[in-house]
C-alpha atoms as a PDB file:
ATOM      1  CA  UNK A   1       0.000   0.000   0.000  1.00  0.00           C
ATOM      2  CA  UNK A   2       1.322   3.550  -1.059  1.00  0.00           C
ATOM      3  CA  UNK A   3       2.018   6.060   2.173  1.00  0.00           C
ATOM      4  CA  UNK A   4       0.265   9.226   1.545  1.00  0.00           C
ATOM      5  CA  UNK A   5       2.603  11.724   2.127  1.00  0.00           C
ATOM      6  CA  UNK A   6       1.824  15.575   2.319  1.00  0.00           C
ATOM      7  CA  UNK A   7       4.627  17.918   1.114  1.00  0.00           C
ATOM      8  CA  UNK A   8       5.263  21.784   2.723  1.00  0.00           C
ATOM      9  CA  UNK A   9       5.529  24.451   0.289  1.00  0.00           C
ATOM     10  CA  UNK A  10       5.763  28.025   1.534  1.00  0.00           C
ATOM     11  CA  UNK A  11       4.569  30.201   3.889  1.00  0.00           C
ATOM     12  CA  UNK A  12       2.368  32.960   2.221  1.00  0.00           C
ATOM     13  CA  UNK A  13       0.490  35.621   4.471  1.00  0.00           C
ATOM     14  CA  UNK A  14       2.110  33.508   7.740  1.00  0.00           C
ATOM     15  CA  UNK A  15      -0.202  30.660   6.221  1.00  0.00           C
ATOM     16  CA  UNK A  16       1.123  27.375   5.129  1.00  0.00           C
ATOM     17  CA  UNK A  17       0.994  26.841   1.737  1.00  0.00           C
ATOM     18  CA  UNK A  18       0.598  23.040   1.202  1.00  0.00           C
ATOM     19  CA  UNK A  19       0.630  20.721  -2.188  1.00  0.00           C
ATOM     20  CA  UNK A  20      -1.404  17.963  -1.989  1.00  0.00           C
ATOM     21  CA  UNK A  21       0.172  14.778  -2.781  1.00  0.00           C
ATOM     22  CA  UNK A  22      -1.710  12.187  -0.403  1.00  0.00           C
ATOM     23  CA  UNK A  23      -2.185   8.533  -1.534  1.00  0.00           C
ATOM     24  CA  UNK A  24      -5.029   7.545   0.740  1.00  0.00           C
ATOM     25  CA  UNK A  25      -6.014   4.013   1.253  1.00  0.00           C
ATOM     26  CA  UNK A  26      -8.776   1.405   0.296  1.00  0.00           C
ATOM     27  CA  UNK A  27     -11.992   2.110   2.341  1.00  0.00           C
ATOM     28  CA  UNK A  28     -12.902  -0.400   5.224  1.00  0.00           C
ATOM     29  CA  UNK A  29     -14.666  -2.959   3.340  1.00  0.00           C
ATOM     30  CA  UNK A  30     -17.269  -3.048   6.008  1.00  0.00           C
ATOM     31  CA  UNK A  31     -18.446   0.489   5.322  1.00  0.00           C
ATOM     32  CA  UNK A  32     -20.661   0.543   2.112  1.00  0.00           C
ATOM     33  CA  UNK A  33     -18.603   1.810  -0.981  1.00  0.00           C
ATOM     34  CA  UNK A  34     -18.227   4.651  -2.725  1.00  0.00           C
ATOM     35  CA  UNK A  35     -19.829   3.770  -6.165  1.00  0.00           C
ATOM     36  CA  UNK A  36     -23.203   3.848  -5.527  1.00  0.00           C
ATOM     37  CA  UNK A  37     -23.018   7.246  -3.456  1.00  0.00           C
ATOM     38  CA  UNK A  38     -20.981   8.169  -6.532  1.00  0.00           C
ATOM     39  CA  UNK A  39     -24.735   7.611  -8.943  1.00  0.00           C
ATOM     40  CA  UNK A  40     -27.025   9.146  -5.882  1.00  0.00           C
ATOM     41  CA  UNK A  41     -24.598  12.023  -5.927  1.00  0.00           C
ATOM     42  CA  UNK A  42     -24.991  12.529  -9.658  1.00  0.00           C
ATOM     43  CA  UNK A  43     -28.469  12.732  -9.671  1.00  0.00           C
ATOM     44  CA  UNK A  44     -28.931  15.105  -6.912  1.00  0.00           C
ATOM     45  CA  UNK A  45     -26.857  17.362  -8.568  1.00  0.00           C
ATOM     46  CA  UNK A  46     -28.579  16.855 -11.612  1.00  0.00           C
ATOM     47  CA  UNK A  47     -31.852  17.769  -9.465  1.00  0.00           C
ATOM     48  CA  UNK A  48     -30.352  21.184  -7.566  1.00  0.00           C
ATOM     49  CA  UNK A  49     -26.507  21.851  -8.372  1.00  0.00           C
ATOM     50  CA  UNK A  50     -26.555  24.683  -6.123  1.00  0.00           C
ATOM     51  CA  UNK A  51     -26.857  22.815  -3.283  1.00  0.00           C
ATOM     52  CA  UNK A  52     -24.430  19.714  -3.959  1.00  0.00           C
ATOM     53  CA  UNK A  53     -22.075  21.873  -5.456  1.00  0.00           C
ATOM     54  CA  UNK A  54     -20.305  19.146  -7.578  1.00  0.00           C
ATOM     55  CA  UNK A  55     -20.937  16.875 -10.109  1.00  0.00           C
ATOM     56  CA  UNK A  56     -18.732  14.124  -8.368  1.00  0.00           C
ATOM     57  CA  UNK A  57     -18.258  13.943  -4.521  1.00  0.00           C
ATOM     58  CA  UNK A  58     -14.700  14.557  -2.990  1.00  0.00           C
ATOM     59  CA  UNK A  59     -11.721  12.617  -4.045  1.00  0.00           C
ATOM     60  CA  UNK A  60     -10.313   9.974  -1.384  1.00  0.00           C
ATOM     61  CA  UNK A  61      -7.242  13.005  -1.494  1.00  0.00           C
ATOM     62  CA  UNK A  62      -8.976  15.753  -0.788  1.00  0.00           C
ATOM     63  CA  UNK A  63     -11.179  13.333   1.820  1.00  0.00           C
ATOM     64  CA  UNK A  64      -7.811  12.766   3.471  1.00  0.00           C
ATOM     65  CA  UNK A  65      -6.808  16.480   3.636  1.00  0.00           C
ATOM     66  CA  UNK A  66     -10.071  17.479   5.479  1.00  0.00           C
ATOM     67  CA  UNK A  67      -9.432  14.938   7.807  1.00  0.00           C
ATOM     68  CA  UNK A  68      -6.575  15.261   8.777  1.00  0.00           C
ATOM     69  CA  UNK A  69      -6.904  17.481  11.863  1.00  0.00           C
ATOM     70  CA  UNK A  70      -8.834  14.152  13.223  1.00  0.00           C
ATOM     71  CA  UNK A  71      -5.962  12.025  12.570  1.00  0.00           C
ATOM     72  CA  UNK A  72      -3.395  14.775  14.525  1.00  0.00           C
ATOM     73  CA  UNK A  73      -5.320  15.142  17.109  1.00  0.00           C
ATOM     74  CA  UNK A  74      -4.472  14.416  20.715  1.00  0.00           C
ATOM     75  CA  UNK A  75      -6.130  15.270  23.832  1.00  0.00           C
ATOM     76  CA  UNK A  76      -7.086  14.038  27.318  1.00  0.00           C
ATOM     77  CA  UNK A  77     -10.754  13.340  26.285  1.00  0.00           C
ATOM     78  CA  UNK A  78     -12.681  11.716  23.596  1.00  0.00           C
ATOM     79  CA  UNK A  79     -12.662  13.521  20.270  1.00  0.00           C
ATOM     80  CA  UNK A  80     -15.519  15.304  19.360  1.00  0.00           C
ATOM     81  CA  UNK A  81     -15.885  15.607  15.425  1.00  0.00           C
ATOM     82  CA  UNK A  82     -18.604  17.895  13.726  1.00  0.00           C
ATOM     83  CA  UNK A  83     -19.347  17.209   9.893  1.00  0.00           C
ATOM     84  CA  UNK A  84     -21.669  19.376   8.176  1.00  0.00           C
ATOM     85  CA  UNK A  85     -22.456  18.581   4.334  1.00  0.00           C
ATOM     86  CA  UNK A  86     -21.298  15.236   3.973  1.00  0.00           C
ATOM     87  CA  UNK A  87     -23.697  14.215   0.864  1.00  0.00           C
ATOM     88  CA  UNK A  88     -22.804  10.385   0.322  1.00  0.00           C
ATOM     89  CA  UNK A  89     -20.219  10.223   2.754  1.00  0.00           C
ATOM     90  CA  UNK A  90     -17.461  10.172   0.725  1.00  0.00           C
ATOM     91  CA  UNK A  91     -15.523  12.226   3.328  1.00  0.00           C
ATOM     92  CA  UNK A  92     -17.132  10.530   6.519  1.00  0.00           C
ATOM     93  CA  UNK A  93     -15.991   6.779   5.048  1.00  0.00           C
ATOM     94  CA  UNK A  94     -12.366   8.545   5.807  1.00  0.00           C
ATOM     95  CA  UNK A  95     -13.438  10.576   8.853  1.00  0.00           C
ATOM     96  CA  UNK A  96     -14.934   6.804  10.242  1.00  0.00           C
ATOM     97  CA  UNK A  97     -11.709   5.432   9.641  1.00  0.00           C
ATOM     98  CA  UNK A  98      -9.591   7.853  11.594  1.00  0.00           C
ATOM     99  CA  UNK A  99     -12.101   8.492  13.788  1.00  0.00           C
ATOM    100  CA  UNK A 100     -10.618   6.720  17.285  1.00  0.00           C
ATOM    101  CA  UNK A 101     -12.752   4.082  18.827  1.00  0.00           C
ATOM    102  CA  UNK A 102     -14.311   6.402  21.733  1.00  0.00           C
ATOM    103  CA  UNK A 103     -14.617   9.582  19.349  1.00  0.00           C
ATOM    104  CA  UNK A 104     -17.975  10.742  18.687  1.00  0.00           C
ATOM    105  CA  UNK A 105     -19.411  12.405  15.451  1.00  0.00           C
ATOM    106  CA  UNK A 106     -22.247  14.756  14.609  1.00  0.00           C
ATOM    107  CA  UNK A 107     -23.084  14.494  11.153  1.00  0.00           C
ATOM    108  CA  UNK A 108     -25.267  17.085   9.647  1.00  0.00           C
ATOM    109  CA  UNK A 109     -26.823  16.812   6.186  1.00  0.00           C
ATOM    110  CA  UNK A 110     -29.639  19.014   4.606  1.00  0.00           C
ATOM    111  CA  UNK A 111     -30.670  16.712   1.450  1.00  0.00           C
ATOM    112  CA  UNK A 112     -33.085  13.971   3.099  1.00  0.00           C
ATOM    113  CA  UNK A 113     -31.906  11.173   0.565  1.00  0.00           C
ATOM    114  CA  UNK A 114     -28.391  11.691   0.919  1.00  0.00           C
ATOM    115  CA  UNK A 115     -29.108  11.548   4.883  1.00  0.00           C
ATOM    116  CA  UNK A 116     -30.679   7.843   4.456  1.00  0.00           C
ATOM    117  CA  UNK A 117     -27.543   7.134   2.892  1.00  0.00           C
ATOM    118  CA  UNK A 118     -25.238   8.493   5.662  1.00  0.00           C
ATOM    119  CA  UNK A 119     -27.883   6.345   7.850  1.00  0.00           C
ATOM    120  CA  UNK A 120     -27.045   2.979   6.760  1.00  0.00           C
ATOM    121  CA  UNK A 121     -23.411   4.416   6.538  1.00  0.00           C
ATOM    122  CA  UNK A 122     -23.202   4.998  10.391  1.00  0.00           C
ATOM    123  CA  UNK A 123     -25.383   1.696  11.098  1.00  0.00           C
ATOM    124  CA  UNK A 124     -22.483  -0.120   9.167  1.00  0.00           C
ATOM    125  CA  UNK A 125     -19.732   1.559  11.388  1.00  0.00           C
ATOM    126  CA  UNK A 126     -22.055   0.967  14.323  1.00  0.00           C
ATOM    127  CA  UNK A 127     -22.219  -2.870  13.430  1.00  0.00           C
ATOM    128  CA  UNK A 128     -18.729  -2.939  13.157  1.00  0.00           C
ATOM    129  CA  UNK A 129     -16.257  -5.280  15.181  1.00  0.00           C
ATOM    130  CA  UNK A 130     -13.968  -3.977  18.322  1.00  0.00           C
ATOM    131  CA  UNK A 131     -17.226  -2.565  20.154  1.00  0.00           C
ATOM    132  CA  UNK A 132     -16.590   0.666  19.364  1.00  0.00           C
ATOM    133  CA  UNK A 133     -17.925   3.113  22.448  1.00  0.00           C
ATOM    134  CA  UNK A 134     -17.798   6.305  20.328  1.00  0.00           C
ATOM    135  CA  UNK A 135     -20.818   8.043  18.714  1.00  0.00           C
ATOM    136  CA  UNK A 136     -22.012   8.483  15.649  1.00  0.00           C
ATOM    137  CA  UNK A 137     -25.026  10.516  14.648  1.00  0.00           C
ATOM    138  CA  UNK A 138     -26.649  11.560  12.056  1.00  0.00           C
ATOM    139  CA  UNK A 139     -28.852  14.996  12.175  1.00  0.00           C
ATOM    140  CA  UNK A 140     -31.165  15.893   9.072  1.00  0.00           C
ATOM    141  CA  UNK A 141     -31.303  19.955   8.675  1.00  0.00           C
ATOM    142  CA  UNK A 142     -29.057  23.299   7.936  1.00  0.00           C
ATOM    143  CA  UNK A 143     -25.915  23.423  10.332  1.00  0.00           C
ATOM    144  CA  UNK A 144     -26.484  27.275  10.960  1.00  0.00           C
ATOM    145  CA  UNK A 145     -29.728  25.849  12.600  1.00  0.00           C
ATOM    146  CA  UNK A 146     -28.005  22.461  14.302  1.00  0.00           C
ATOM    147  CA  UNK A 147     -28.479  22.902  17.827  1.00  0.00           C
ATOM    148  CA  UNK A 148     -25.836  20.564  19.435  1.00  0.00           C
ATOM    149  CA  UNK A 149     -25.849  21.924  23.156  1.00  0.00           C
ATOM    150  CA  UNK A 150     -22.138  21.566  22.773  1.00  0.00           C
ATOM    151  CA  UNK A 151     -18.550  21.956  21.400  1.00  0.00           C
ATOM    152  CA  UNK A 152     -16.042  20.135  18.611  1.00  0.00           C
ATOM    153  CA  UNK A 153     -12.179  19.699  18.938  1.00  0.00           C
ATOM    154  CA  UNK A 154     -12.728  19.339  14.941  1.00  0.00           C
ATOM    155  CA  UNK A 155     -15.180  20.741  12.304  1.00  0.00           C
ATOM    156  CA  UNK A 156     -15.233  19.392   8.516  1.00  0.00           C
ATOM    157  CA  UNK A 157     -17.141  21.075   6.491  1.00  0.00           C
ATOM    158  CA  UNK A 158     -18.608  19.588   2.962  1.00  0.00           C
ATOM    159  CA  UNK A 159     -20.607  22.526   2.174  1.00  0.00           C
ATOM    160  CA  UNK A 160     -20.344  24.603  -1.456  1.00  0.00           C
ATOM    161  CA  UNK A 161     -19.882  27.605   0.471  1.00  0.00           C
ATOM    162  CA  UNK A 162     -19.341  29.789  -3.028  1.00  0.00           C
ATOM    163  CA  UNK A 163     -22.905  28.176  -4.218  1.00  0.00           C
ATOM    164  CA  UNK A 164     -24.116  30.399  -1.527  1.00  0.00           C
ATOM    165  CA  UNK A 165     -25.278  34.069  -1.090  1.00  0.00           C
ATOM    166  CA  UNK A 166     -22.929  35.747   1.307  1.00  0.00           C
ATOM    167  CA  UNK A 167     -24.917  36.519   4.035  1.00  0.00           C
ATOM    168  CA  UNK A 168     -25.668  32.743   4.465  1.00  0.00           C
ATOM    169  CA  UNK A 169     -21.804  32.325   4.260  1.00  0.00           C
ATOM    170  CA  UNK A 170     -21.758  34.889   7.015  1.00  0.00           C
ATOM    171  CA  UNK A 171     -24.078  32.670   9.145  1.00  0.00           C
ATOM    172  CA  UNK A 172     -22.542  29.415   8.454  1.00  0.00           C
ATOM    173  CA  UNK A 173     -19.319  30.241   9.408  1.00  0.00           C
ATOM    174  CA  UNK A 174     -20.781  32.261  12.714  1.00  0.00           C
ATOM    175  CA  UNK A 175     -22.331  29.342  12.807  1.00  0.00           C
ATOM    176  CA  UNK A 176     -19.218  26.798  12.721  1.00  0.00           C
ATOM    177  CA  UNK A 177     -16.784  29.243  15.039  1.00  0.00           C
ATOM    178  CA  UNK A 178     -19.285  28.615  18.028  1.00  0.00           C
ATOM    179  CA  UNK A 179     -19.304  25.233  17.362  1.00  0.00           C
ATOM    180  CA  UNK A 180     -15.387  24.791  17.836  1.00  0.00           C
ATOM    181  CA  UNK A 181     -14.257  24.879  21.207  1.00  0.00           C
ATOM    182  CA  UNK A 182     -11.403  26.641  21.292  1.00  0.00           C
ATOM    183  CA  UNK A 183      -8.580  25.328  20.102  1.00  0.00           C
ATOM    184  CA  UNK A 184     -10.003  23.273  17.680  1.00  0.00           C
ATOM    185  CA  UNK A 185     -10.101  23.201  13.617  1.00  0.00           C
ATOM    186  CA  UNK A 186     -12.083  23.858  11.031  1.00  0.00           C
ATOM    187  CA  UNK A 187     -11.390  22.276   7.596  1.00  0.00           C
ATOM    188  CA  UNK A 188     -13.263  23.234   4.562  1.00  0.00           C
ATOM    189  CA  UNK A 189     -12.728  23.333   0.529  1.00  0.00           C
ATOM    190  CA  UNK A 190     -13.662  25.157  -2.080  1.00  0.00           C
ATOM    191  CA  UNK A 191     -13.097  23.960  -6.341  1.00  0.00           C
ATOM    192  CA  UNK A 192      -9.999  26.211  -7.948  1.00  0.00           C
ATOM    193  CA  UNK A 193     -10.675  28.576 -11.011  1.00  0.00           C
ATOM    194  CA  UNK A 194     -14.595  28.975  -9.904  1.00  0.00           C
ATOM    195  CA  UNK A 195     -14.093  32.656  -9.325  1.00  0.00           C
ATOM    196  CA  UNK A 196     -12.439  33.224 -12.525  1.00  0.00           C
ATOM    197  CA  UNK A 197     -14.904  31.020 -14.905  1.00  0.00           C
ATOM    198  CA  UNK A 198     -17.884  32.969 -13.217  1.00  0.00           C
ATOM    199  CA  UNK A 199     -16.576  36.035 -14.365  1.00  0.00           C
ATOM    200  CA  UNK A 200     -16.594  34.689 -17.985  1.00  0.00           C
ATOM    201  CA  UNK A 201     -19.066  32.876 -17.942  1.00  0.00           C
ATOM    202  CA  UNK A 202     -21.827  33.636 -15.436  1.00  0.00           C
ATOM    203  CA  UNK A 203     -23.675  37.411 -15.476  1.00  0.00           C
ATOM    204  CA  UNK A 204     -22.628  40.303 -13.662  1.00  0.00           C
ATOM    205  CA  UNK A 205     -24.673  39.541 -10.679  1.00  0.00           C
ATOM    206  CA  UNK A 206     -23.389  35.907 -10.548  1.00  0.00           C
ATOM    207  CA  UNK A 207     -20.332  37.033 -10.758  1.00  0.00           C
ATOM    208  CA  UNK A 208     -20.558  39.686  -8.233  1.00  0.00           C
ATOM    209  CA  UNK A 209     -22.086  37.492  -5.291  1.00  0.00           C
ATOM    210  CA  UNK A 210     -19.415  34.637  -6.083  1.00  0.00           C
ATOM    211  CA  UNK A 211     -16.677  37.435  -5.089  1.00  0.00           C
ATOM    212  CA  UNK A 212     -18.209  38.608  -2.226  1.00  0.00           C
ATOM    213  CA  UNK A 213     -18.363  35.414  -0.966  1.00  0.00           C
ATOM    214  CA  UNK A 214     -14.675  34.772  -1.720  1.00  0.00           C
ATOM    215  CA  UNK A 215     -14.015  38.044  -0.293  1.00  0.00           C
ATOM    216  CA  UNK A 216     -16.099  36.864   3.504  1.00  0.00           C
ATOM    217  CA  UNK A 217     -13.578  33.500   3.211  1.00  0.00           C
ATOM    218  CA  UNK A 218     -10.582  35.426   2.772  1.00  0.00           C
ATOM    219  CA  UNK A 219     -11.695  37.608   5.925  1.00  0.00           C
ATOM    220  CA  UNK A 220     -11.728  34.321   8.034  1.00  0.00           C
ATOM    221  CA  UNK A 221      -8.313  32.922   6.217  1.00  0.00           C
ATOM    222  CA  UNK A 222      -7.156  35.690   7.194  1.00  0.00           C
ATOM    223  CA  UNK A 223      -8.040  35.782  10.506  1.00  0.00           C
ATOM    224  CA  UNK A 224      -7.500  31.748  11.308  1.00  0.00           C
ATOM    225  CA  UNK A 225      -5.859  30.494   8.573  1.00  0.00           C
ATOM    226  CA  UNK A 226      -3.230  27.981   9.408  1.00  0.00           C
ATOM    227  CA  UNK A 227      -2.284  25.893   6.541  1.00  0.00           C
ATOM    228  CA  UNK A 228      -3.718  25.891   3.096  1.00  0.00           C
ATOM    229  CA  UNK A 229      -3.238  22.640   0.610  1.00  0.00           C
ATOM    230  CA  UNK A 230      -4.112  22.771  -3.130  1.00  0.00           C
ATOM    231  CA  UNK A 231      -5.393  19.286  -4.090  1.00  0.00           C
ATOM    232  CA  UNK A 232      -4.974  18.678  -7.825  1.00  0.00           C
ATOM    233  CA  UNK A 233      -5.598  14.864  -7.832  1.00  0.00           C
ATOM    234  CA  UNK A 234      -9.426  15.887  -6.876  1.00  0.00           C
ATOM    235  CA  UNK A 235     -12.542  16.357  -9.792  1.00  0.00           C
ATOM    236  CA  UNK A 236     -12.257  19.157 -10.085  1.00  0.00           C
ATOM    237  CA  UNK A 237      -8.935  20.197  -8.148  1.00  0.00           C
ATOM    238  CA  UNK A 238      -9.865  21.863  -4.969  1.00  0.00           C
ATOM    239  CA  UNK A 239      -8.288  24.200  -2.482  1.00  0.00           C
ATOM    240  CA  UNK A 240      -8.372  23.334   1.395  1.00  0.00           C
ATOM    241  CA  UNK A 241      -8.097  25.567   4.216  1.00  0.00           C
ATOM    242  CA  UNK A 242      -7.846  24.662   8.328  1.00  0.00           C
ATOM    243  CA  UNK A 243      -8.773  27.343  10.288  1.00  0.00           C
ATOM    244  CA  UNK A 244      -8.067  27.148  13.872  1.00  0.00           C
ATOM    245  CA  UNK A 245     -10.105  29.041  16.739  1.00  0.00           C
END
């Protein structure tokens, strides 16, 4: 099995600049696979591509760079792991499989068929061997509205945050900073070039809201940026932030 491996670049704006190069591996056979989330995906974004944001879900690479701040994390208490717009789980297989055996995960997913899927997808971890005493949940509605009476060492966000006017943006990541205790990180992605094809391709007003969006993200980058990968082997390539509270 190939090592994934993830190579520094520079520093840029006291941000890490990262270049994706991470071979991930196989998913846990007993976790349903990723083919048919791949056809369920496809036809919910052929029903509202706004909302999925994609026409394929997230690479196992890019999957593996969200994650990551699971993987590095240590602490005196279980991890607790938010995951907001996880569609057909094609993050959360990865998330499951780094998750540690007493860690507990929120899932929260708008689109009610792609939640049934991430239903049978925790069910499956559930059932799996070891007798795992961590939690995993799944929560059907809009994170800005999740009302989890608590805090996460680790957020991972799925959502097409440029899809998205920008006061929503506003709200979701209000939304996401109370929801990390401090400390903790919040990954997220968003697809390269989508600012510049907009501007050819989309009208003015498309164009517009797309760049004030990008111009709310690169208030929080800013302002909690901590590393920043560009993951090429990804359809289409994708950049990935962590943000840290």
């Amino acid at each position: 099995m190939a090592r994934g491996r993830i190579r520094a670049a520079r520093r840029v704006s006291s941000v890490a600049v990262m270049n994706d190069v991470v071979l991930s591996p196989p998913p846990s056979p007993l976790l349903p696979g990723r083919r048919a989330g791949g056809w369920t995906f496809l036809r919910e974004a052929a029903r509202d591509l706004r909302t999925t944001g994609a026409v394929a879900p997230s690479g196992r690479a890019l999957a593996r760079v969200l994650t990551e701040p699971v993987r590095a994390a240590r602490g005196p208490r279980p991890l607790s792991v938010l995951e907001a717009g996880a569609g057909t789980g094609a993050v959360t297989r990865v998330l499951l499989a780094r998750l540690p055996g007493d860690g507990e995960l929120d899932i929260v997913e708008a689109n009610p068929r792609f939640a049934a899927g991430l239903d049978r997808l925790a069910a499956a971890y559930r059932a799996g061997p070891g007798g795992r005493a961590g939690r995993v949940a799944v929560h059907r509605g809009l994170v800005e509205e999740f009302g989890a009476g608590r805090r996460y060492d680790v957020i991972v966000s799925g959502l097409p945050l440029t899809n998205f006017a920008p006061l929503q943006v506003e709200r979701i990541m209000a939304r996401y900073l109370e929801l990390l205790r401090p400390g903790g990180t919040l990954s997220y992605f968003a697809y390269l070039g989508t600012g510049a094809a907009r501007s050819l391709l989309a009208s003015r007003a498309e164009a517009r809201r797309h760049a004030a969006v990008e111009e709310v993200m690169a208030g929080y980058q800013r302002r909690y940026g901590v590393a920043r990968w560009r993951v090429w082997a990804n359809l289409p390539p994708a950049g990935a932030w962590h943000l840290r509270r």
